[in-house]
C-alpha atoms as a PDB file:
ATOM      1  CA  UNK A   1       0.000   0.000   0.000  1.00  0.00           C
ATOM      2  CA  UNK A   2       1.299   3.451  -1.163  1.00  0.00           C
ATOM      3  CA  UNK A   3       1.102   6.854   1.232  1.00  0.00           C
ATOM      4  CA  UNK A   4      -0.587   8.303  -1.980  1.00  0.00           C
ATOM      5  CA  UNK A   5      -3.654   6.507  -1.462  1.00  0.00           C
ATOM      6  CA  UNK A   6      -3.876   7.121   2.123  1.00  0.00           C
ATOM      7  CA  UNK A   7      -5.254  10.009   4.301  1.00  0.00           C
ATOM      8  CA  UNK A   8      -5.329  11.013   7.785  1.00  0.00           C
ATOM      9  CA  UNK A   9      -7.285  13.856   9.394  1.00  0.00           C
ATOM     10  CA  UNK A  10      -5.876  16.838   7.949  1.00  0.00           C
ATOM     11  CA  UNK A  11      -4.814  14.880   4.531  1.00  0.00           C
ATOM     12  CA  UNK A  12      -6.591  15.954   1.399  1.00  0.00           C
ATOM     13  CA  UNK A  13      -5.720  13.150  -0.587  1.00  0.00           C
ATOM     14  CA  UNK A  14      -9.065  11.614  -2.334  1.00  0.00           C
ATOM     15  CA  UNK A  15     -11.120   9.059  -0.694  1.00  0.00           C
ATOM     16  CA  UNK A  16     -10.598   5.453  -1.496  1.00  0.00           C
ATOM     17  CA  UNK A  17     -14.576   4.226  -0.009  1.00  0.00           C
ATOM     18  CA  UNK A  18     -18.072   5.640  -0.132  1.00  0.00           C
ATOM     19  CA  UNK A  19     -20.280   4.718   2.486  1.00  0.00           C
ATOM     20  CA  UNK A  20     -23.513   3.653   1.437  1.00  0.00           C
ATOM     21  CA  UNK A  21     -26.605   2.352   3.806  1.00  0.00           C
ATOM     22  CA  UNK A  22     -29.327   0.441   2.056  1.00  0.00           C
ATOM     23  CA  UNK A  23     -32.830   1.721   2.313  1.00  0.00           C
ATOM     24  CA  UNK A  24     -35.763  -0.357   1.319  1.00  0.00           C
ATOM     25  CA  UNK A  25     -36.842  -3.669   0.577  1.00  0.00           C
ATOM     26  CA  UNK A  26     -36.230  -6.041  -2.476  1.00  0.00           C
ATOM     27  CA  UNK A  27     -36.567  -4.710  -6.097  1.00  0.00           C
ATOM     28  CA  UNK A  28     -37.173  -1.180  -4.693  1.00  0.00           C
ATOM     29  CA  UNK A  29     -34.267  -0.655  -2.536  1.00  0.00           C
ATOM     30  CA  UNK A  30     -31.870   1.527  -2.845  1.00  0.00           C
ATOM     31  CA  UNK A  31     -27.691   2.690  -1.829  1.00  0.00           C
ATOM     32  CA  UNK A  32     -27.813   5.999   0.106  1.00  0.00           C
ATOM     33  CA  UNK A  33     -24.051   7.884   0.583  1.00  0.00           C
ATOM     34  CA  UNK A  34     -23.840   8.516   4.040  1.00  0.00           C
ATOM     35  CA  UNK A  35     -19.834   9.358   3.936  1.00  0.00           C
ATOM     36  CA  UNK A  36     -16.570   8.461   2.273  1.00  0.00           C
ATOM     37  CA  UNK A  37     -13.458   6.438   3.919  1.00  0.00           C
ATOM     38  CA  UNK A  38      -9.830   6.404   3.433  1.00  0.00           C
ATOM     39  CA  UNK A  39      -7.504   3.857   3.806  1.00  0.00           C
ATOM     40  CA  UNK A  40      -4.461   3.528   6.469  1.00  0.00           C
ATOM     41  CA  UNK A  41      -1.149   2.505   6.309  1.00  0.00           C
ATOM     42  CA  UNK A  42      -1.682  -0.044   9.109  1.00  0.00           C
ATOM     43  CA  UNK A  43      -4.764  -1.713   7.523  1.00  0.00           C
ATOM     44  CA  UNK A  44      -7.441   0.367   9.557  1.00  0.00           C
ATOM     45  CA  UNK A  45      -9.697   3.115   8.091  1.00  0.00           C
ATOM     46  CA  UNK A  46     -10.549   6.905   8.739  1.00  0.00           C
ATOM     47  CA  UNK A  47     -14.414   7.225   8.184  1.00  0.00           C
ATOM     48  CA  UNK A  48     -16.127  10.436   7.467  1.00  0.00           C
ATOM     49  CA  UNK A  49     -19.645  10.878   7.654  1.00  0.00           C
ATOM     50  CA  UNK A  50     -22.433  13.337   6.245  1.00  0.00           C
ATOM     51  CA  UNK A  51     -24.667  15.529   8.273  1.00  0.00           C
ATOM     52  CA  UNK A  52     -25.765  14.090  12.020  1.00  0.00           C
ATOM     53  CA  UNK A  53     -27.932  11.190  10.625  1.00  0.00           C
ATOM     54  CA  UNK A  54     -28.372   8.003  13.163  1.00  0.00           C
ATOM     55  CA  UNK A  55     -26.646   4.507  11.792  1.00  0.00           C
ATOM     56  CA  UNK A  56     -29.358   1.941  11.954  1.00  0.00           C
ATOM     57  CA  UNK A  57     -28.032  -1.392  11.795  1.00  0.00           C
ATOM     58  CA  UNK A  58     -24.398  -1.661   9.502  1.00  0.00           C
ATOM     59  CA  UNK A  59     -23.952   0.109   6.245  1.00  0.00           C
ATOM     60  CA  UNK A  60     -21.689  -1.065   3.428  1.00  0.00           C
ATOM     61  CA  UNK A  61     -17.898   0.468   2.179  1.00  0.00           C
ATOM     62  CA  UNK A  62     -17.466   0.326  -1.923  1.00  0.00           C
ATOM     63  CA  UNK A  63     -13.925   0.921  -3.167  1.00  0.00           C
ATOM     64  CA  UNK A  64     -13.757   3.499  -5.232  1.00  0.00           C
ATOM     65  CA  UNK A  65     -12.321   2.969  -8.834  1.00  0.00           C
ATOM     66  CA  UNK A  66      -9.286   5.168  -9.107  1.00  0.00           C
ATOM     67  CA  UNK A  67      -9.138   7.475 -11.967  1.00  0.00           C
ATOM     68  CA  UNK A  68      -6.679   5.763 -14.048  1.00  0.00           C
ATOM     69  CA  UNK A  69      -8.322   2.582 -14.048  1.00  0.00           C
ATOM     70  CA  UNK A  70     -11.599   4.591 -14.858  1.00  0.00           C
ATOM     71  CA  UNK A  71      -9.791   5.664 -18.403  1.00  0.00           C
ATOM     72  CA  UNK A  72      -7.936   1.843 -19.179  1.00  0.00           C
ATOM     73  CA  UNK A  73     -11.826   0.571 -18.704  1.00  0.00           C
ATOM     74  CA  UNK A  74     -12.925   2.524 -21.010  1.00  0.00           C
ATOM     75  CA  UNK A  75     -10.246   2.233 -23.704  1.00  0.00           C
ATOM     76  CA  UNK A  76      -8.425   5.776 -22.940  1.00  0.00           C
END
């Protein structure tokens, strides 16, 4: 793991997870973004979450696809 894909507190690098909670049941459930998460050197995370909502139950972390990958995918 590289420090360029990590963040602390005061970092500004870009996030490497969204934080999504599912709402809903079945067919007509949906992913909402309830914060964004960045990696550590030691394995752990540093979670940041929107507004002052209350965490019912667990909510999911989805890498996110870093740029450069983004253009390969896509034939760029």
């Amino acid at each position: 793991m590289t420090t360029t894909n990590t963040a602390n507190e005061n970092g500004n690098a870009q996030p490497t997870h969204t934080l999504r909670k599912k709402k809903g049941y079945g067919k007509k459930s949906e992913f909402e973004t309830i914060g964004v998460a960045w990696t550590r050197e030691d394995g752990g995370f540093y979670i940041k979450l929107y507004g002052t909502q209350i965490i019912d139950g667990g909510f999911y972390a989805f890498p996110i696809k870093a740029q450069s990958e983004d253009n390969t995918e896509n034939g760029q």
